[in-house]
C-alpha atoms as a PDB file:
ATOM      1  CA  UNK A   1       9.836   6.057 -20.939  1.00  0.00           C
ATOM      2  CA  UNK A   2       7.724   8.534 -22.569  1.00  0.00           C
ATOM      3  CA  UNK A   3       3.980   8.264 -20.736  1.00  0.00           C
ATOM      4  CA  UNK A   4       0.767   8.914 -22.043  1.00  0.00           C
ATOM      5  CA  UNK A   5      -2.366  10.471 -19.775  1.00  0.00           C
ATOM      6  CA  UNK A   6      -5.739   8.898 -21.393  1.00  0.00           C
ATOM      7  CA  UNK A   7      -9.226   8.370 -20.591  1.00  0.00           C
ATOM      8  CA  UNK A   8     -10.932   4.861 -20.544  1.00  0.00           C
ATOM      9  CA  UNK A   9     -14.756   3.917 -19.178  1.00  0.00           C
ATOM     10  CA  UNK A  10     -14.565   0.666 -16.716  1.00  0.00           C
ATOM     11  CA  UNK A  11     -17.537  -1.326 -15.797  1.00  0.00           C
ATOM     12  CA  UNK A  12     -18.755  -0.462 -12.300  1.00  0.00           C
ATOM     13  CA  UNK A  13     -17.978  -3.850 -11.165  1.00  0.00           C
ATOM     14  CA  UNK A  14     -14.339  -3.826 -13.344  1.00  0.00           C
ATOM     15  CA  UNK A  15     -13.297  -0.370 -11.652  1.00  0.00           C
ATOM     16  CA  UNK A  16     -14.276  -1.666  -8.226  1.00  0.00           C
ATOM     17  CA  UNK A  17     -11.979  -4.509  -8.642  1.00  0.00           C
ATOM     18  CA  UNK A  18      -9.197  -2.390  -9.325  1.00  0.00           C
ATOM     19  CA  UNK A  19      -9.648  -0.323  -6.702  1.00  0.00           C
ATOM     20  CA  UNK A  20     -10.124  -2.690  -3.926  1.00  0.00           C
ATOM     21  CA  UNK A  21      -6.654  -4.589  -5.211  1.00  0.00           C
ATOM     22  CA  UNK A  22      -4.776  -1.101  -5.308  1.00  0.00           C
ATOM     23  CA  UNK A  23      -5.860  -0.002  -1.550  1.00  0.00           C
ATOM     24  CA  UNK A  24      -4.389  -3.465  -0.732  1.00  0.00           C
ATOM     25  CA  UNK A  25      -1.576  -3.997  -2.699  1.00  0.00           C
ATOM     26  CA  UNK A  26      -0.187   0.212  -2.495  1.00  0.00           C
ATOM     27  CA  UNK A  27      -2.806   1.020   0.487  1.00  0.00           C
ATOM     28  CA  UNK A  28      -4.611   3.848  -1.439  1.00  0.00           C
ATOM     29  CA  UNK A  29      -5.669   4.477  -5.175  1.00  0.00           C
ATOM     30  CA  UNK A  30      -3.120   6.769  -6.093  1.00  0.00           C
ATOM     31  CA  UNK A  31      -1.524   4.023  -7.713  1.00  0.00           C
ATOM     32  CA  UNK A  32      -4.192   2.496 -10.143  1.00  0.00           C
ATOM     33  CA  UNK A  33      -2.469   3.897 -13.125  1.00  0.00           C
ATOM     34  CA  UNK A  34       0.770   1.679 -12.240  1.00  0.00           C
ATOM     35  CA  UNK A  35      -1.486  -1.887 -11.411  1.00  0.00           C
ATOM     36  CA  UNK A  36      -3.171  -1.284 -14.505  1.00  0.00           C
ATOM     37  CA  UNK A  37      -0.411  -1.085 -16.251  1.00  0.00           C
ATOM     38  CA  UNK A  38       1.480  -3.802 -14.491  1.00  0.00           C
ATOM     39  CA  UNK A  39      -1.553  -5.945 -15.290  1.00  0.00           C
ATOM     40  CA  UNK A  40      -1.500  -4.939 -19.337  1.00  0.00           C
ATOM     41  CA  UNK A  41       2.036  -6.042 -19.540  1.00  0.00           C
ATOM     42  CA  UNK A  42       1.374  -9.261 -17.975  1.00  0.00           C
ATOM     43  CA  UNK A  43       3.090  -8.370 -14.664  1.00  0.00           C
ATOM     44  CA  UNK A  44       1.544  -8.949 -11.233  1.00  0.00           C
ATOM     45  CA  UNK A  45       2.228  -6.219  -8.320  1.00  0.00           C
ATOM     46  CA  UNK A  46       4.072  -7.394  -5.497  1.00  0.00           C
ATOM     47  CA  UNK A  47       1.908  -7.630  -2.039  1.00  0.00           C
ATOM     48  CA  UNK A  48       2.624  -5.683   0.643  1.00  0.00           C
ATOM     49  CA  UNK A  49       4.587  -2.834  -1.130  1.00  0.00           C
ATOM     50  CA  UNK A  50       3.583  -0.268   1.384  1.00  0.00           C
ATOM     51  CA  UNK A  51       5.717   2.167   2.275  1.00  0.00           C
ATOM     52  CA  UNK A  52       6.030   1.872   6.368  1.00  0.00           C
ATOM     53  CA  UNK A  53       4.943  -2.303   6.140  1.00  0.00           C
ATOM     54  CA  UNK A  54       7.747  -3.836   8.242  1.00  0.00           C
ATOM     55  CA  UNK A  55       6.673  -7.293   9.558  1.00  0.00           C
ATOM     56  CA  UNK A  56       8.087  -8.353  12.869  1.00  0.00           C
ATOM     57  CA  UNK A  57       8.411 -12.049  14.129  1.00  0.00           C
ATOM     58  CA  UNK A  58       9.366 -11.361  17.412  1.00  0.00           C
ATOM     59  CA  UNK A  59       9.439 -14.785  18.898  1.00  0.00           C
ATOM     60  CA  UNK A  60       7.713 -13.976  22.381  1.00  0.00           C
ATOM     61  CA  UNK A  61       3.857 -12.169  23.204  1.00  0.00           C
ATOM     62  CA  UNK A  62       4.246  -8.005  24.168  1.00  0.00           C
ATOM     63  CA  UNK A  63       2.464  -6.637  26.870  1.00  0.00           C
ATOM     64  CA  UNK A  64       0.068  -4.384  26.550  1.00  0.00           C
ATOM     65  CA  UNK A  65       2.167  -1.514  27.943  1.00  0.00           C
ATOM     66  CA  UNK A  66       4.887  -2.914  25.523  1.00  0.00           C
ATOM     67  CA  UNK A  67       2.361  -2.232  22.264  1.00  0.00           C
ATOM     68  CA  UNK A  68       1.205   0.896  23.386  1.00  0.00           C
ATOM     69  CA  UNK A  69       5.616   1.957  23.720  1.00  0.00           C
ATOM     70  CA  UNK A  70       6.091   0.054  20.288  1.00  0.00           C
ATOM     71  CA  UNK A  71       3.213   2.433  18.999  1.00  0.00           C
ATOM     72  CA  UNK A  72       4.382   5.724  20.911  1.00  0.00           C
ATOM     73  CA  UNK A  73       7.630   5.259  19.189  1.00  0.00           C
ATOM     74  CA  UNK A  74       6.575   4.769  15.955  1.00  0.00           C
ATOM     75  CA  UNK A  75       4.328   7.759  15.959  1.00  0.00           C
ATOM     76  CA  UNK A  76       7.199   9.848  16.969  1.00  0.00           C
ATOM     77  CA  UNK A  77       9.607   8.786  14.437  1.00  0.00           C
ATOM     78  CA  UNK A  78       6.742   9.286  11.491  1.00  0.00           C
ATOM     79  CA  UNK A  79       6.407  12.996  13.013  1.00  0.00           C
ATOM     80  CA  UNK A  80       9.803  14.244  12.712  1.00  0.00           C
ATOM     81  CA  UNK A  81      10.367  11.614   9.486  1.00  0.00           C
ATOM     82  CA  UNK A  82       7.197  13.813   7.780  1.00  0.00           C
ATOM     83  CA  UNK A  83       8.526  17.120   9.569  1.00  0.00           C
END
């Protein structure tokens, strides 16, 4: 697939829009190019496509002390995963 860079003027409002739903659908606007062109072809984005989004049901309520573990360990893996 051959693309094409371009240049098009939004309405304030319009590029706003767009921006808001790419920080929530790919969780920054590095991705605008790829909703707006998902949109053109008629094609809505999936939600929550995030890299690093991994819901959890875990059935029973964590401790504090269990979070702040949950969170330790998750930090550390991100830090030798971006290493």
């Amino acid at each position: 697939m051959i693309m094409v860079k371009t240049t098009i003027i939004l309405e304030d409002a319009l590029y706003r829009q767009l921006v808001d739903e790419s920080i929530r659908e790919y969780g920054s606007t590095r991705k605008l190019s790829l909703l707006i062109n998902s949109k053109l072809k008629g094609n809505e984005p999936r939600a929550n496509r995030r890299i690093g989004i991994k819901p959890i049901r875990l059935g029973r309520r964590l401790t504090e002390k269990e979070i702040e573990r949950a969170i330790g360990e998750s930090w550390d893996e991100g830090v030798r995963w971006r290493a």
